[in-house]
PDB file of N, CA and C in Angstrom:
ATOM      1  N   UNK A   1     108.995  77.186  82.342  1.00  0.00           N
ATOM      2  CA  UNK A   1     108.121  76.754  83.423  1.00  0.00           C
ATOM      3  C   UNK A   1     108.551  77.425  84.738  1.00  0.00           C
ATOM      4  N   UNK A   2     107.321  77.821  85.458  1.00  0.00           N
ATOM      5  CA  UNK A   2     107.690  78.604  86.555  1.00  0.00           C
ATOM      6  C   UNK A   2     108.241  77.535  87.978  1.00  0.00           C
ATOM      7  N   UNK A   3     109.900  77.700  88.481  1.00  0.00           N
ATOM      8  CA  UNK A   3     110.114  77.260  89.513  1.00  0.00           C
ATOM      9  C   UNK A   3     109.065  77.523  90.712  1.00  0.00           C
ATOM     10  N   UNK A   4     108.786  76.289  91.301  1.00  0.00           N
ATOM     11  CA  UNK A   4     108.061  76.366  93.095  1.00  0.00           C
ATOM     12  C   UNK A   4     108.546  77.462  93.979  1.00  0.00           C
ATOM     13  N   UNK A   5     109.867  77.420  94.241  1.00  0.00           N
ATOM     14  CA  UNK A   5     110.308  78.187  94.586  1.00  0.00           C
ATOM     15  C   UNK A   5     110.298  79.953  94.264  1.00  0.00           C
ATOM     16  N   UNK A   6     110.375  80.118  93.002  1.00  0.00           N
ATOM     17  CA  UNK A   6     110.321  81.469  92.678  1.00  0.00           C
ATOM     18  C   UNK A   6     109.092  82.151  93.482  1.00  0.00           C
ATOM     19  N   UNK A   7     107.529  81.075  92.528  1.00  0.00           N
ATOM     20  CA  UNK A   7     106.235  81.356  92.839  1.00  0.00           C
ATOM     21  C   UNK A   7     106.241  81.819  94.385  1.00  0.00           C
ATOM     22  N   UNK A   8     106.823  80.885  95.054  1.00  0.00           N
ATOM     23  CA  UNK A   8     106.663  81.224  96.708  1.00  0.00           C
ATOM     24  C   UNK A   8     107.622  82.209  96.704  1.00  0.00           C
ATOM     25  N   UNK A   9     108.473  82.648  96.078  1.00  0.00           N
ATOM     26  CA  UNK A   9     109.160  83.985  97.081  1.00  0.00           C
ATOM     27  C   UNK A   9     108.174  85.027  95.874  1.00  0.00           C
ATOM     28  N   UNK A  10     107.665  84.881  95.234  1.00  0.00           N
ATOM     29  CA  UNK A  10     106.580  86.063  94.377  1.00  0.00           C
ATOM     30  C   UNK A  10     105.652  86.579  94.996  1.00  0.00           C
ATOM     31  N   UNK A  11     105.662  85.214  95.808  1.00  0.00           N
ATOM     32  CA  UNK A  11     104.138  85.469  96.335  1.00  0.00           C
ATOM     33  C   UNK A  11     104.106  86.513  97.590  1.00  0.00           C
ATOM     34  N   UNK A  12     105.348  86.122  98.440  1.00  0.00           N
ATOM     35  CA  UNK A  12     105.748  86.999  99.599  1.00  0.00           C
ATOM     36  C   UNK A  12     106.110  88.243  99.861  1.00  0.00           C
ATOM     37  N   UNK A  13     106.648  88.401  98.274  1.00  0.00           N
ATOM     38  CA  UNK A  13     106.727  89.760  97.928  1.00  0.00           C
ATOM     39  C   UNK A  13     105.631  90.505  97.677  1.00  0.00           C
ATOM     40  N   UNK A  14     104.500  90.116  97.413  1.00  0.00           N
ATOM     41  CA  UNK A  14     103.281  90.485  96.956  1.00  0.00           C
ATOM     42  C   UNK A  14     102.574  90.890  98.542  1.00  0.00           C
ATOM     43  N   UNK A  15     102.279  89.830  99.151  1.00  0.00           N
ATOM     44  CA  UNK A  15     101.482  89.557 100.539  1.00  0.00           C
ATOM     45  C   UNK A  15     102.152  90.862 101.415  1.00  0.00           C
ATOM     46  N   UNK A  16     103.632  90.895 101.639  1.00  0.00           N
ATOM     47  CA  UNK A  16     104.331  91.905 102.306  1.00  0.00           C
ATOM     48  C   UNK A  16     104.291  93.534 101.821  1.00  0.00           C
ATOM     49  N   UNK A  17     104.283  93.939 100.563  1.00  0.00           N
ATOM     50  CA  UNK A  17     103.977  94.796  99.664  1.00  0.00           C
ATOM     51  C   UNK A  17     102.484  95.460  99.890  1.00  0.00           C
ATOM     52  N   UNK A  18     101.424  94.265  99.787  1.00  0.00           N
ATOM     53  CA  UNK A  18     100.462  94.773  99.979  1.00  0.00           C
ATOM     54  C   UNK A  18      99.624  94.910 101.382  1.00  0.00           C
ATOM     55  N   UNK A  19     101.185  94.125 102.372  1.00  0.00           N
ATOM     56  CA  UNK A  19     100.593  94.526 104.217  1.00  0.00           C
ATOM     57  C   UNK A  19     100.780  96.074 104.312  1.00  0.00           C
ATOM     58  N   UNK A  20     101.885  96.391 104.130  1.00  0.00           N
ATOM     59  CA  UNK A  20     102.264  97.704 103.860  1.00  0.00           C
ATOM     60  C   UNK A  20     101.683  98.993 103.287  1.00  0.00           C
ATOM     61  N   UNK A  21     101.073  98.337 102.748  1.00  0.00           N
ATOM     62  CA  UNK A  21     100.552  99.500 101.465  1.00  0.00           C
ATOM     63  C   UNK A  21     101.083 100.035 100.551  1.00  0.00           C
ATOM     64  N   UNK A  22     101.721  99.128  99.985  1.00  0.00           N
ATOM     65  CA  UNK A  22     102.463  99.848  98.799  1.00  0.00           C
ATOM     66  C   UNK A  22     101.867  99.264  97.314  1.00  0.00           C
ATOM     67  N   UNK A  23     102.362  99.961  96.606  1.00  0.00           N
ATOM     68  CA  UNK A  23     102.069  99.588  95.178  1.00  0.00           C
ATOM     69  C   UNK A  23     103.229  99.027  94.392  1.00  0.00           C
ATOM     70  N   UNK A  24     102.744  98.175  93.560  1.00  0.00           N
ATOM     71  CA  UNK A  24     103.805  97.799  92.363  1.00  0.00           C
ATOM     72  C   UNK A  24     104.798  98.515  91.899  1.00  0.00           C
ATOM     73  N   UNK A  25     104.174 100.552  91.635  1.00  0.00           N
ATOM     74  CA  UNK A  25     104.939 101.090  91.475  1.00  0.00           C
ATOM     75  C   UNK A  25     105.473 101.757  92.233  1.00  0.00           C
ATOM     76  N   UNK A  26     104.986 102.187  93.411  1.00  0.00           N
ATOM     77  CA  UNK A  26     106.244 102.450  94.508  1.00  0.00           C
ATOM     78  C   UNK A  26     107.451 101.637  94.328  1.00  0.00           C
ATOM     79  N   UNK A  27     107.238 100.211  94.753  1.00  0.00           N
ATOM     80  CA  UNK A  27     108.242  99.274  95.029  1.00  0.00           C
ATOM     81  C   UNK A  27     109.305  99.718  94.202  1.00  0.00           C
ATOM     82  N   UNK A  28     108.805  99.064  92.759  1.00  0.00           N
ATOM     83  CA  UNK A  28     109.629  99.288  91.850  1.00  0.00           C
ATOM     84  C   UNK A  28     110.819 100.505  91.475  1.00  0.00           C
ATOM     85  N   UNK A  29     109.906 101.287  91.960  1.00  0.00           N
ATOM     86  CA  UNK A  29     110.943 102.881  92.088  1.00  0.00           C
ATOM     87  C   UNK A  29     111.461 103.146  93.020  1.00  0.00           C
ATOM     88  N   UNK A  30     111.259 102.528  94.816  1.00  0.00           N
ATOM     89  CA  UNK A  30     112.168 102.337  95.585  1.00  0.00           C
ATOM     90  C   UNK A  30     113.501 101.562  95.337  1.00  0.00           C
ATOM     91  N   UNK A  31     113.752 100.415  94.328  1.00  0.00           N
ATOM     92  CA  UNK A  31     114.366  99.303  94.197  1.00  0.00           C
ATOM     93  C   UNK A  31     115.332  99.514  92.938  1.00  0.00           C
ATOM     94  N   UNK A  32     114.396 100.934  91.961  1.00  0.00           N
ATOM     95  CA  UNK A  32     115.013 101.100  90.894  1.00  0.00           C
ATOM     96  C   UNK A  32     114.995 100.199  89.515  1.00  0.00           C
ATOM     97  N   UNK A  33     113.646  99.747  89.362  1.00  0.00           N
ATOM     98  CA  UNK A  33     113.043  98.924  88.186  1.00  0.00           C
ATOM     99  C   UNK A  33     111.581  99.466  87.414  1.00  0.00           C
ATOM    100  N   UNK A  34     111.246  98.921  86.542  1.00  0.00           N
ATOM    101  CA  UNK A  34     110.315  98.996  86.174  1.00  0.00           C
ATOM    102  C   UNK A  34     109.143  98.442  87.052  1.00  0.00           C
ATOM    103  N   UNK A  35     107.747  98.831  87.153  1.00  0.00           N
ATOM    104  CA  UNK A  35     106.636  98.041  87.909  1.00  0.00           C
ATOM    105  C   UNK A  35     106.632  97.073  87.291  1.00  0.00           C
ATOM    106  N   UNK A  36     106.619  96.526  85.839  1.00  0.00           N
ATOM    107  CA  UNK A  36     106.691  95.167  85.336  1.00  0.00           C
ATOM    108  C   UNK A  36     107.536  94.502  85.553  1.00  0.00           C
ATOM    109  N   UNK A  37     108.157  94.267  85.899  1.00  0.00           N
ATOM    110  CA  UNK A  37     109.341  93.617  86.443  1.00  0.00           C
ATOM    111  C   UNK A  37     109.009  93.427  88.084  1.00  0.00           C
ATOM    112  N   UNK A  38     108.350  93.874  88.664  1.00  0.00           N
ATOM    113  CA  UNK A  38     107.351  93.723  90.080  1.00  0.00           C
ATOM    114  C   UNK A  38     106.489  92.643  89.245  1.00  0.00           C
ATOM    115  N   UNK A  39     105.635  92.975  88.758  1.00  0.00           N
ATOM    116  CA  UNK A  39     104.581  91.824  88.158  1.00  0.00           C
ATOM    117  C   UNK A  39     105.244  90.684  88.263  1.00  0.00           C
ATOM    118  N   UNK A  40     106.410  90.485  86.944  1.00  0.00           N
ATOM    119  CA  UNK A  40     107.167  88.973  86.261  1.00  0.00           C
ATOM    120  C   UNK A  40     107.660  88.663  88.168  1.00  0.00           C
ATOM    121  N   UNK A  41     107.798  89.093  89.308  1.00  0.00           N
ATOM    122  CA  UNK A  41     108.714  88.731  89.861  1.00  0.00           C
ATOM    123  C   UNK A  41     107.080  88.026  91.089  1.00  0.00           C
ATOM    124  N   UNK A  42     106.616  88.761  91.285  1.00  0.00           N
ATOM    125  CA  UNK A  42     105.298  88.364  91.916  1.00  0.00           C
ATOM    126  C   UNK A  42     104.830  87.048  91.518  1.00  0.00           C
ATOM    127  N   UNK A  43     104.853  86.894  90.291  1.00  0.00           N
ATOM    128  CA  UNK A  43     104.094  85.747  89.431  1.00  0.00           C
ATOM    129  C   UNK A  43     104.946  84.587  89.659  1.00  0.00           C
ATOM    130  N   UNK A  44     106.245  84.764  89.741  1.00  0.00           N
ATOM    131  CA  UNK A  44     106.926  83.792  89.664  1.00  0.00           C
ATOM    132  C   UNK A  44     107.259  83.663  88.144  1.00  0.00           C
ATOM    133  N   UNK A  45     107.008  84.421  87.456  1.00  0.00           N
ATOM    134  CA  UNK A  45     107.670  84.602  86.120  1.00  0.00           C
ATOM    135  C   UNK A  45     109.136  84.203  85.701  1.00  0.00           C
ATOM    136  N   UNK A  46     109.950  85.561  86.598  1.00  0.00           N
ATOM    137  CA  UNK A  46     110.895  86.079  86.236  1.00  0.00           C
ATOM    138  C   UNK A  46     111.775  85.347  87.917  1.00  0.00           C
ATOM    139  N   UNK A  47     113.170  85.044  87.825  1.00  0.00           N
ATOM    140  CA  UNK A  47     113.647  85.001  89.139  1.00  0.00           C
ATOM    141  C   UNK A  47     114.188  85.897  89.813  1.00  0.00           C
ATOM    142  N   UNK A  48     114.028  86.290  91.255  1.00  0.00           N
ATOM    143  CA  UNK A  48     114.511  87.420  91.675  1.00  0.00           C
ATOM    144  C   UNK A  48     116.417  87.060  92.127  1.00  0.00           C
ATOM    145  N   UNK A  49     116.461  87.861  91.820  1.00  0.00           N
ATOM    146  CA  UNK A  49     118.479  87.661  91.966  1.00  0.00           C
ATOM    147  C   UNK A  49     118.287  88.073  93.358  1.00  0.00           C
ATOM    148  N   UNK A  50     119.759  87.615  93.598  1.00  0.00           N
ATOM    149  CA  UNK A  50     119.841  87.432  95.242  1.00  0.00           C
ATOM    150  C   UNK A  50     120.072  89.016  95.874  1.00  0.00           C
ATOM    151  N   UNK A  51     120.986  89.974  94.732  1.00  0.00           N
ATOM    152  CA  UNK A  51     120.396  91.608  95.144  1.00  0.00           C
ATOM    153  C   UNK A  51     119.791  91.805  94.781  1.00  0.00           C
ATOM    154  N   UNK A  52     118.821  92.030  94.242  1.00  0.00           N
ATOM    155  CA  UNK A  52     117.533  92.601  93.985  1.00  0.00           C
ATOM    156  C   UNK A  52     116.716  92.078  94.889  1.00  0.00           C
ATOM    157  N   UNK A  53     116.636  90.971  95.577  1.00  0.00           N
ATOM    158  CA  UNK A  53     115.523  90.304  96.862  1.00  0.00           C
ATOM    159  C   UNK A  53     116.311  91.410  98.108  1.00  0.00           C
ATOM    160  N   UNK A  54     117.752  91.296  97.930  1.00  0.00           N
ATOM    161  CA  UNK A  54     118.045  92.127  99.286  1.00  0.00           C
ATOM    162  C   UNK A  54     117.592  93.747  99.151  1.00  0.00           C
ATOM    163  N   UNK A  55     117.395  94.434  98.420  1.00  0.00           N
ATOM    164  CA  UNK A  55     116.748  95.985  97.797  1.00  0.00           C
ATOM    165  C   UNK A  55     115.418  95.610  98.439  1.00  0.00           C
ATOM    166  N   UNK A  56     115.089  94.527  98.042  1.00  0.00           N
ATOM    167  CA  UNK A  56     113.402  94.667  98.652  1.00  0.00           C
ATOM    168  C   UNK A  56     112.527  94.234  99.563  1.00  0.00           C
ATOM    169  N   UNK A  57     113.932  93.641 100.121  1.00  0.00           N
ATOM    170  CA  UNK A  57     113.822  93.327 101.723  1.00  0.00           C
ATOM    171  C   UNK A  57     113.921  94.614 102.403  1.00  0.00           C
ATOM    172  N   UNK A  58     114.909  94.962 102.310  1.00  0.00           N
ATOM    173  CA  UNK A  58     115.185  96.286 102.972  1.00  0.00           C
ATOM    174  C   UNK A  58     114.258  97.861 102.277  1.00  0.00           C
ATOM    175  N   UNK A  59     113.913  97.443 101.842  1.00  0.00           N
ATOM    176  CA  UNK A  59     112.373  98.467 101.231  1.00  0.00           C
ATOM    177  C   UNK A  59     111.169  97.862 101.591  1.00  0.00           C
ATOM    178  N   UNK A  60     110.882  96.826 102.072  1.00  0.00           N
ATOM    179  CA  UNK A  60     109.332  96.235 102.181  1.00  0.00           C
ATOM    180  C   UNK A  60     109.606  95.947 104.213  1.00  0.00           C
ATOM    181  N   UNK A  61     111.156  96.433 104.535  1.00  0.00           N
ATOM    182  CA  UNK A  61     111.672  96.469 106.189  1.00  0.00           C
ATOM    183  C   UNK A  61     111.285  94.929 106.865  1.00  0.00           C
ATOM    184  N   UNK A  62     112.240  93.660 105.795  1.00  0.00           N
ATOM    185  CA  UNK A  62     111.681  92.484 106.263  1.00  0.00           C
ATOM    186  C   UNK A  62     113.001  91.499 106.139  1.00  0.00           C
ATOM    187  N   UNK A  63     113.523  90.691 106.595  1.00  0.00           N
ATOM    188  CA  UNK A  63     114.709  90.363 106.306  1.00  0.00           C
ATOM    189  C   UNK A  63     114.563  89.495 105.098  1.00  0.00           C
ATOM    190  N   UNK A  64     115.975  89.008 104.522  1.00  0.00           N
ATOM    191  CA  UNK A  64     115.400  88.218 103.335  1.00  0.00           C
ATOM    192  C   UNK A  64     115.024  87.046 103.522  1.00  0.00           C
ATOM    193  N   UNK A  65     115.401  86.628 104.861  1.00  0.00           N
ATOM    194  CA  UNK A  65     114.599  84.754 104.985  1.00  0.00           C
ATOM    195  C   UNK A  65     113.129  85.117 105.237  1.00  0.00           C
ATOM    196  N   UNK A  66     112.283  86.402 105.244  1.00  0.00           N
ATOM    197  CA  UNK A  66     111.243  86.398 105.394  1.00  0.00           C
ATOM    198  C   UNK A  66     110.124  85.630 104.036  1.00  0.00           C
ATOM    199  N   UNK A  67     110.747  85.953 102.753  1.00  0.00           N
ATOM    200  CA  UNK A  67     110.264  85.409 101.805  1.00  0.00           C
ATOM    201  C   UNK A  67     110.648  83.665 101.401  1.00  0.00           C
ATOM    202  N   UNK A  68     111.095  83.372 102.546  1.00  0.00           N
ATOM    203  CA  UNK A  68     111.618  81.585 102.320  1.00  0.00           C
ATOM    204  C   UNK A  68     111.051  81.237 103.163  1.00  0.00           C
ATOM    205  N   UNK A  69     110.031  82.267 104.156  1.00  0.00           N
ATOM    206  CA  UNK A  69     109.077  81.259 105.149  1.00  0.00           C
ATOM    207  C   UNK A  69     107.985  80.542 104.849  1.00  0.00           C
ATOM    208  N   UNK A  70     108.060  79.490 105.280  1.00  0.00           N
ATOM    209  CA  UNK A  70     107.246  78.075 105.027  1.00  0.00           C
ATOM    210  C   UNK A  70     106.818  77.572 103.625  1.00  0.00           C
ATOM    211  N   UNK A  71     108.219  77.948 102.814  1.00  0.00           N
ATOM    212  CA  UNK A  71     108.534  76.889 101.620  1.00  0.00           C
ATOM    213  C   UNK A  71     108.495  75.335 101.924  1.00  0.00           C
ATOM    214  N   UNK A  72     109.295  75.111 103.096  1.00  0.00           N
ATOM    215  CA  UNK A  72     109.665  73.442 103.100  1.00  0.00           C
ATOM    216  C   UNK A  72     108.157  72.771 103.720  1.00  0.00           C
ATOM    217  N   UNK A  73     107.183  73.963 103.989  1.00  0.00           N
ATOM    218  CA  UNK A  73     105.962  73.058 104.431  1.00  0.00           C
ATOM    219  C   UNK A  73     104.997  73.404 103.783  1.00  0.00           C
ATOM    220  N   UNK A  74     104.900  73.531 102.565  1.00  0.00           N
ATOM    221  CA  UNK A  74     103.594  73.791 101.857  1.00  0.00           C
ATOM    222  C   UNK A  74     103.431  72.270 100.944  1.00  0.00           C
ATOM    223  N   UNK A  75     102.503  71.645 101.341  1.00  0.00           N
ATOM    224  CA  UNK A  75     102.175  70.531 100.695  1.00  0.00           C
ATOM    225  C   UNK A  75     101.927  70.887  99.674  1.00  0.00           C
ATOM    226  N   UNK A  76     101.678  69.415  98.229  1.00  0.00           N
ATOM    227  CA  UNK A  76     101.540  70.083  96.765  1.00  0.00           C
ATOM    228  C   UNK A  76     100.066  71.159  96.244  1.00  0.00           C
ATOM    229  N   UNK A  77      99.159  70.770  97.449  1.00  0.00           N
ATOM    230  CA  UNK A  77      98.031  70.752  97.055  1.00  0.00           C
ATOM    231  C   UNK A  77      97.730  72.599  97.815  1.00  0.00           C
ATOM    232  N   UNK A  78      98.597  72.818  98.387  1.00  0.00           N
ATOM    233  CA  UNK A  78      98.579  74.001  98.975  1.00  0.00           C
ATOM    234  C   UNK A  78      97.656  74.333 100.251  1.00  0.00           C
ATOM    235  N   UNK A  79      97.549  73.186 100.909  1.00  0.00           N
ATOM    236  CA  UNK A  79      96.471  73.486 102.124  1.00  0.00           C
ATOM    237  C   UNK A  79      96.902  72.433 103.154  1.00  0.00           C
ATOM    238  N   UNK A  80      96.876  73.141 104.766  1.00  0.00           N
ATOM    239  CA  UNK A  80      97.054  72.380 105.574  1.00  0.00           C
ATOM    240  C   UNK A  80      96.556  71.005 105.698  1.00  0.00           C
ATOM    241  N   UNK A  81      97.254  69.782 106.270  1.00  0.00           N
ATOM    242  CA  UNK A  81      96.479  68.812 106.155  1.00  0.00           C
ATOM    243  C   UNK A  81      95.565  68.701 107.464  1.00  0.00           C
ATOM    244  N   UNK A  82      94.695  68.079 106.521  1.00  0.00           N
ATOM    245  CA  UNK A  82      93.590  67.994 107.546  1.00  0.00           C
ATOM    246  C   UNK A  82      92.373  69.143 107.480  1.00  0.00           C
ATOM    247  N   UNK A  83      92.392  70.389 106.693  1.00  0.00           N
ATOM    248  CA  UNK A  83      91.933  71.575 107.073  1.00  0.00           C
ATOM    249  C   UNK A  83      91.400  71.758 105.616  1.00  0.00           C
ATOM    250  N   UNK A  84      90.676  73.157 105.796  1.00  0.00           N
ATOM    251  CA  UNK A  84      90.622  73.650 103.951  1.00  0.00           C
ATOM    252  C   UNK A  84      90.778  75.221 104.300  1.00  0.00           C
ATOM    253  N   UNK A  85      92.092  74.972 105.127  1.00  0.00           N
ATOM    254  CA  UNK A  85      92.025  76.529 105.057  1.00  0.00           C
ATOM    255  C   UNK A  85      93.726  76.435 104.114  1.00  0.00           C
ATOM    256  N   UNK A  86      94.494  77.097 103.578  1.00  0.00           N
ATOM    257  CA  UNK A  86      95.420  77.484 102.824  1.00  0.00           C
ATOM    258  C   UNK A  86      96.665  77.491 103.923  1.00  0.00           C
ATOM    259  N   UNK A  87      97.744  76.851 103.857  1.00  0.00           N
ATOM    260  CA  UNK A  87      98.931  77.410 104.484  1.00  0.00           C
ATOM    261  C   UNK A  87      99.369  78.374 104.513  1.00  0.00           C
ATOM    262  N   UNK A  88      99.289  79.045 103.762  1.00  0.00           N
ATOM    263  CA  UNK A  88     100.097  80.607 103.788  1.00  0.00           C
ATOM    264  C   UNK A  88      98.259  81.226 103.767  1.00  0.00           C
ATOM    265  N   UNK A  89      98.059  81.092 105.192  1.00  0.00           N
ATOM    266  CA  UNK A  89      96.595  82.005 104.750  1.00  0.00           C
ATOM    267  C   UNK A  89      96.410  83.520 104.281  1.00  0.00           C
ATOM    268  N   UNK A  90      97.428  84.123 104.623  1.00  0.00           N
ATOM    269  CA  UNK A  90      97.627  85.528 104.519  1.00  0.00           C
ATOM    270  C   UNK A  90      98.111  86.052 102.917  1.00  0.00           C
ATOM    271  N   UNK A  91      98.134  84.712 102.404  1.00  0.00           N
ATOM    272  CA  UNK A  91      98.215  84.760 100.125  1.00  0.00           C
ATOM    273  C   UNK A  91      96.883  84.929  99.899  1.00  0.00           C
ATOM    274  N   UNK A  92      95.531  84.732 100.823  1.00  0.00           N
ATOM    275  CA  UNK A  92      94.773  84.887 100.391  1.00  0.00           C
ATOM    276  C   UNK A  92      94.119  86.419 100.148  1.00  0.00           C
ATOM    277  N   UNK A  93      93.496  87.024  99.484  1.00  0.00           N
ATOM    278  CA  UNK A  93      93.229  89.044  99.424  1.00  0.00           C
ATOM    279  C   UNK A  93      92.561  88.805  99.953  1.00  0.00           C
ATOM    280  N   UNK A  94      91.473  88.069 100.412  1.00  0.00           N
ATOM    281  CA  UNK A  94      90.089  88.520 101.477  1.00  0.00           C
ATOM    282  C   UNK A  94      91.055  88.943 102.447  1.00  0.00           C
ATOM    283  N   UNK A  95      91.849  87.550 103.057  1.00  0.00           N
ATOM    284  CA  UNK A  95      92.347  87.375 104.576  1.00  0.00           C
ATOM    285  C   UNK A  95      93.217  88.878 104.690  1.00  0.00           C
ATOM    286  N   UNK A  96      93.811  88.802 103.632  1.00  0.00           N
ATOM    287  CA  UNK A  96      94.645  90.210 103.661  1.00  0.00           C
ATOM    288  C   UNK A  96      93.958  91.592 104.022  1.00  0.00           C
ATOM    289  N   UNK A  97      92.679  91.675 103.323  1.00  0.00           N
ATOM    290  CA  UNK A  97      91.901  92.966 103.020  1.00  0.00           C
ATOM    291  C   UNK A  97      91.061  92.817 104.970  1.00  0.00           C
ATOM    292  N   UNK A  98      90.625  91.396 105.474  1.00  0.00           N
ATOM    293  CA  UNK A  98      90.061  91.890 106.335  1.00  0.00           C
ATOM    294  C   UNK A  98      91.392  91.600 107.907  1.00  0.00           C
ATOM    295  N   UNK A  99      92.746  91.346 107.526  1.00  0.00           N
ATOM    296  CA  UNK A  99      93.602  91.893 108.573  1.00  0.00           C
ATOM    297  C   UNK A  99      93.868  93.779 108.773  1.00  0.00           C
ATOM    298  N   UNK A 100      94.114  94.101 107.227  1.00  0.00           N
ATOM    299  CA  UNK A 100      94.345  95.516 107.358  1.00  0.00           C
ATOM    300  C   UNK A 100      93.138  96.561 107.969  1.00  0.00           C
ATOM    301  N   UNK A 101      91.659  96.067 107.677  1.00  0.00           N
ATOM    302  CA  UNK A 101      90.521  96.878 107.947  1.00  0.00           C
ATOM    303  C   UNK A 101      90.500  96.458 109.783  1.00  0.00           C
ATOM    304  N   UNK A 102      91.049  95.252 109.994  1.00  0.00           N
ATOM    305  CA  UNK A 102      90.692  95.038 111.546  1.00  0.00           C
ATOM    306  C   UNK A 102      91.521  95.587 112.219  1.00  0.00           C
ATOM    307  N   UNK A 103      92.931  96.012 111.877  1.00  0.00           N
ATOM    308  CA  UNK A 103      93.854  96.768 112.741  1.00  0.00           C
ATOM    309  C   UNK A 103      93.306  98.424 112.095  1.00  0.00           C
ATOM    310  N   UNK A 104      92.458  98.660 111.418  1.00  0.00           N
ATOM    311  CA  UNK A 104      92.137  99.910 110.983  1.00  0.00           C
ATOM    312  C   UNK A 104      91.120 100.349 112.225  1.00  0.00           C
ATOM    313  N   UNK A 105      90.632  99.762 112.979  1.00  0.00           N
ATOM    314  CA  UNK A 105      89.517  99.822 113.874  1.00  0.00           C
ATOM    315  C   UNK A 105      90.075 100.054 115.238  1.00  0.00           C
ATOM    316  N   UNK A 106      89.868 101.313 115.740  1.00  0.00           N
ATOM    317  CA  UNK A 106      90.163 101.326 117.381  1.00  0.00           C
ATOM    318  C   UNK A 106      90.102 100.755 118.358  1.00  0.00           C
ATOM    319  N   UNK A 107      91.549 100.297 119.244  1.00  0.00           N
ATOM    320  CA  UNK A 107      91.633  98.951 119.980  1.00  0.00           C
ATOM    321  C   UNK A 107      90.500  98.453 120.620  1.00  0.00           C
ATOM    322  N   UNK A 108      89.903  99.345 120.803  1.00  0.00           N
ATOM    323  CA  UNK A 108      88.961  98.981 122.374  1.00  0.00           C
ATOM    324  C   UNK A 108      87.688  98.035 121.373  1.00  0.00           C
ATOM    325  N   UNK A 109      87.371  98.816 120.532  1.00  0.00           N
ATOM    326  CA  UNK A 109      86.108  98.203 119.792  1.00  0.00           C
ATOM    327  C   UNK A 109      87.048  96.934 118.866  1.00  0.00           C
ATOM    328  N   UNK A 110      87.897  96.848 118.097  1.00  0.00           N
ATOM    329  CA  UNK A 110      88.667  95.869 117.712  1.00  0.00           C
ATOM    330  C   UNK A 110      89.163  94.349 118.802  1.00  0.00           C
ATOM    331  N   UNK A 111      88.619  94.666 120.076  1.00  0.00           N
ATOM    332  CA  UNK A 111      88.798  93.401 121.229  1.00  0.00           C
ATOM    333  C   UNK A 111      87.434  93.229 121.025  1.00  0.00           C
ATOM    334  N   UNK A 112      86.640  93.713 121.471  1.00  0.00           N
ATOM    335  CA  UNK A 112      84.831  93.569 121.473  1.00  0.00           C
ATOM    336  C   UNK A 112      84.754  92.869 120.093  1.00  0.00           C
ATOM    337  N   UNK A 113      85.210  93.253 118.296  1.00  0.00           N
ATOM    338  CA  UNK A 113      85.095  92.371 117.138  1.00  0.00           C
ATOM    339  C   UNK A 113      85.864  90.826 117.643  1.00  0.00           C
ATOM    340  N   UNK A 114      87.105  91.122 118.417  1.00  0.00           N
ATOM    341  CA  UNK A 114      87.732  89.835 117.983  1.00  0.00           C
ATOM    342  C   UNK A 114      86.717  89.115 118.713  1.00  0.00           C
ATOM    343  N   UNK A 115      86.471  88.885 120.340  1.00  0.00           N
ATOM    344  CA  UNK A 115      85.480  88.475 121.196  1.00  0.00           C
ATOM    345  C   UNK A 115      84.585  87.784 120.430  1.00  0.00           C
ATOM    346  N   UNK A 116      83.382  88.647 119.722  1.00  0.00           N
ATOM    347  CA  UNK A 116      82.695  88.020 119.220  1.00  0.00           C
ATOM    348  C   UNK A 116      82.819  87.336 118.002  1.00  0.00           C
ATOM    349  N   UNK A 117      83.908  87.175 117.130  1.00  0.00           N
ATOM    350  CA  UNK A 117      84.498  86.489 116.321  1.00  0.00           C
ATOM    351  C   UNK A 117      84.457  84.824 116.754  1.00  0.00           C
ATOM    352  N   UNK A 118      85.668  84.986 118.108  1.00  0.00           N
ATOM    353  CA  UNK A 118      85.635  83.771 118.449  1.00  0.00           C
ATOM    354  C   UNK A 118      84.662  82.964 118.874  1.00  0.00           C
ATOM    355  N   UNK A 119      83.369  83.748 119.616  1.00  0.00           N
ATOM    356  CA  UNK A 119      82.082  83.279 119.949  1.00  0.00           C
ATOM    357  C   UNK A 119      81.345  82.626 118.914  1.00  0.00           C
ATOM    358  N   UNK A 120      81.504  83.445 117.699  1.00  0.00           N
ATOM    359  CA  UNK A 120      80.708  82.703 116.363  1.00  0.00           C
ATOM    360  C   UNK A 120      81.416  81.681 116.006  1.00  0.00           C
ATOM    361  N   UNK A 121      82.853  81.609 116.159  1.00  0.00           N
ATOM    362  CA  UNK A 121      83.638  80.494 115.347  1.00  0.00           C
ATOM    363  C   UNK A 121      83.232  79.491 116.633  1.00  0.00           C
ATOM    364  N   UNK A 122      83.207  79.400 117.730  1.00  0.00           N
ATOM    365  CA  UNK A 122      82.659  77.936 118.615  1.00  0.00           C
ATOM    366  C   UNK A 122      81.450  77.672 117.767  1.00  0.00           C
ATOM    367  N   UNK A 123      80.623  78.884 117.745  1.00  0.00           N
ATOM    368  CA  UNK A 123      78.971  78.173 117.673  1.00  0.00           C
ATOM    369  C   UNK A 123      79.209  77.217 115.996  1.00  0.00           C
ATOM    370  N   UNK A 124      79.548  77.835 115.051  1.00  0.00           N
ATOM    371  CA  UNK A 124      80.121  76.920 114.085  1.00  0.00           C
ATOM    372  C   UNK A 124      80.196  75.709 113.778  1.00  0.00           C
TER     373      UNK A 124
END
């Protein structure tokens, strides 16, 4: 059975991996493993040993308490209370796919998107 814990540092490895742009198999060959062994460790499969998290801290340029952030506050149900948005919103691939395309967009026009972002989220 997969530890809570693992899942959440799988997951961080994943979210950080794919802020970056990297692939399963980059990682893996920066770190000196197989890409499956990226998978089992993502999933929460497999547990990551305490060097092997430090290899991929220092390959993904994040310290290692970065993947223990906001373990002690993720309720069981996985969503802020009160909300239906996700605690770790950034586990989600939309949220992920539309942070990377919005810093892909030139500042000036990327203030004018956020602007009217927030305008639609009042009218809401």
């Amino acid at each position: 059975m997969k530890h809570p814990v693992d899942v959440h540092v799988g997951k961080r490895i994943r979210h950080r991996r794919w802020m970056v742009g990297m692939t399963q198999q980059q990682l893996a060959e920066k770190v000196g493993i197989k890409f499956q062994q990226i998978q089992k460790y993502e999933t929460g499969m497999n547990r990551v040993s305490a060097s092997r998290l430090w290899d991929i801290s220092e390959t993904l340029e994040v310290p290692v308490s970065f993947f223990f952030d906001g373990i002690e506050e993720t309720p069981a149900d996985g969503r802020s209370s009160g909300s239906s948005l996700p605690v770790d919103i950034m586990a989600d691939k939309e949220a992920l796919e539309l942070v990377r395309s919005y810093y892909a967009i030139p500042e000036n026009q990327r203030r004018r998107l956020f602007d009217l972002a927030r305008v639609l989220s009042d009218v809401a």
